[in-house]
Each structure stands twice: as structure tokens, then as C-alpha cells.
Protein backbone atom coordinates (compact mmCIF):
# COMPACT_ATOMS: atom_id res chain seq x y z
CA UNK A 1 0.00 0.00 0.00
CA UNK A 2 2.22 2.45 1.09
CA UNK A 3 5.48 0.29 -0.34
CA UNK A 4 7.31 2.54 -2.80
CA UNK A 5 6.61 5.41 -1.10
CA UNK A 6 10.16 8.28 -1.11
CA UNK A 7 11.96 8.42 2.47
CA UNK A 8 9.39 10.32 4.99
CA UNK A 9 5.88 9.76 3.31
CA UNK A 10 5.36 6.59 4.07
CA UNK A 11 5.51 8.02 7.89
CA UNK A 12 2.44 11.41 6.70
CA UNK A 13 0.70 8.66 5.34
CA UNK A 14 0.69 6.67 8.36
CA UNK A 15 -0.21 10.01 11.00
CA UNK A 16 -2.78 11.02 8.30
CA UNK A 17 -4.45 7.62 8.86
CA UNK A 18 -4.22 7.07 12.40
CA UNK A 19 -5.80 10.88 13.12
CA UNK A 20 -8.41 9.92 10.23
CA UNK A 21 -8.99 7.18 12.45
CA UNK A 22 -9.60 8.46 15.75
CA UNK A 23 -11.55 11.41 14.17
CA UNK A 24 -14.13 8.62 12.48
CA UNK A 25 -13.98 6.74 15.82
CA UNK A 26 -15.10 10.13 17.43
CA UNK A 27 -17.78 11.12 15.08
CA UNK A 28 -19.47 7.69 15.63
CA UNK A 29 -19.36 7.79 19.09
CA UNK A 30 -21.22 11.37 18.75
CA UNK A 31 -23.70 9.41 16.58
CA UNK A 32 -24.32 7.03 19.04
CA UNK A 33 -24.97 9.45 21.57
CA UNK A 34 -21.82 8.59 23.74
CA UNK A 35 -20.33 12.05 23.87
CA UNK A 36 -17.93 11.35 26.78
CA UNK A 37 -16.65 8.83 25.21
CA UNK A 38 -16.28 10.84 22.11
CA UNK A 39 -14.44 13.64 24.10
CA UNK A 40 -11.55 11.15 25.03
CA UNK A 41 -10.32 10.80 21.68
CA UNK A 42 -11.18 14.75 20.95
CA UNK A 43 -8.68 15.44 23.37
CA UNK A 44 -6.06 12.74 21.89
CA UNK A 45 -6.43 14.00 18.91
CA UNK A 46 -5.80 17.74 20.67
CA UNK A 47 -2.50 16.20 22.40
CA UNK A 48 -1.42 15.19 18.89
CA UNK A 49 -1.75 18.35 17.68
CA UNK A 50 -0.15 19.76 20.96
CA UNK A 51 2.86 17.64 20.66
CA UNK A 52 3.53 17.96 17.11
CA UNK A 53 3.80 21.11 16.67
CA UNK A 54 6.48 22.45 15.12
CA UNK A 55 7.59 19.16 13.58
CA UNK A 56 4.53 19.26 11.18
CA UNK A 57 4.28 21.11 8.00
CA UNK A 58 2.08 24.23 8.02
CA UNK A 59 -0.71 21.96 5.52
CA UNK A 60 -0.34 18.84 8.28
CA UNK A 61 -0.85 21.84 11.38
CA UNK A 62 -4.22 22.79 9.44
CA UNK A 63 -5.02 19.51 8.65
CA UNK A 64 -5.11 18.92 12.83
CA UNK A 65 -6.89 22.54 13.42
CA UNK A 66 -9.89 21.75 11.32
CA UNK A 67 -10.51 17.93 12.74
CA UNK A 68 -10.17 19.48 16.25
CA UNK A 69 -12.36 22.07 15.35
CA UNK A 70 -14.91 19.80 13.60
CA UNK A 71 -15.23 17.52 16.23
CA UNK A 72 -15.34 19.37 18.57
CA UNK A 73 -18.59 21.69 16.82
CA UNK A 74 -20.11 18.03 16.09
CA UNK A 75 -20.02 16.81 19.78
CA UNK A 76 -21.65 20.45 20.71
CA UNK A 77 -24.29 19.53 18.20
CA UNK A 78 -24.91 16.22 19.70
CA UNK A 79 -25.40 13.05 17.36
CA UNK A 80 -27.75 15.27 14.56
CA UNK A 81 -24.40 17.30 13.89
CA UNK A 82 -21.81 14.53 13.71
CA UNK A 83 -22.57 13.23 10.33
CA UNK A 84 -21.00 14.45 7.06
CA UNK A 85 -17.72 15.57 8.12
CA UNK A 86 -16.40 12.25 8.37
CA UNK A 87 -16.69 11.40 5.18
CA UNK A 88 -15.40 14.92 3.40
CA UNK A 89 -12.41 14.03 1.09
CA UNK A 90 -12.03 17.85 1.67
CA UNK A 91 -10.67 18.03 5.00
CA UNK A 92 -7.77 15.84 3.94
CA UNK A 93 -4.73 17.19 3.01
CA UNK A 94 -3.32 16.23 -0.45
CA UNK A 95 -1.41 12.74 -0.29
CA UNK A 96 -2.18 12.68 3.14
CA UNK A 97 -4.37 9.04 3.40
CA UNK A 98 -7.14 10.61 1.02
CA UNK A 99 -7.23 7.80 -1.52
């Protein structure tokens, strides 16, 4: 999958599809109604961005911003509010697990 890859993307790849991961994880725990629950990974997903900052490129810092922000406006909304976003090819930043 990611075999082939030049020296360092195979590593973006990998972060872009392990926060893609928690933020779907997230977003259907909001949908469930378990917004606790939901808040856990919100706030792993905040000590991601926390921790990697300034060792991610200004695209991968936005990339973190906007999940943060989405999730955290979906869990506000409750489970009526947590539905597209997930799926928005949008939000992902070019080569960054969108594909």
C-alpha cells in the first residue's frame, strides 16, 4: 500500500491515517450518543496536535486545526451534527491518506 513510497511519506501517510482514524472513531461515538466517550479521543487527537507542533508542515498543522475544530462543533451539536464531516475528502490534506 504504502510500499514505494520516497523516504518520509510513508511516515504522513501513516499520521494522516491514524488521526483519520480516531476522528471517524469520534464522530461515531457522537452518533451514538456517547459524547464522553467521544471527548476522550477529541482530546487525543488535541495532544497530537499539541505535541507535534512544530515538527509538522504548516498543511499537516491545518489539517489537525480543522478535525479538532470539527469535532469538537459536532459533539456540541450532539449526534444530529456529527454526520457528514467524516466522510469529506475535503478536509484531507493532499497525499495525506485521502485515496
Amino acid at each position: 500500500m504504502t510500499d514505494g513510497l520516497p523516504p518520509g511519506e510513508k511516515e504522513r501517510v501513516s499520521f494522516a491515517a491514524v488521526v483519520l482514524l480516531l476522528r471517524q472513531m469520534a464522530h461515531q461515538l457522537i452518533q451514538d450518543g456517547r459524547p464522553q466517550e467521544a471527548r476522550g479521543l477529541i482530546d487525543g487527537i488535541d495532544a497530537i496536535r499539541a505535541k507535534t507542533r512544530g515538527n509538522v508542515t504548516d498543511e499537516e498543522a491545518r489539517f489537525l486545526d480543522d478535525i479538532v475544530y470539527d469535532l469538537q462543533m459536532s459533539s456540541v451539536r450532539g449526534p444530529a451534527g456529527a454526520g457528514g464531516a467524516a466522510e469529506d475528502p475535503e478536509s484531507t490534506p493532499e497525499g495525506e491518506g485521502g485515496g
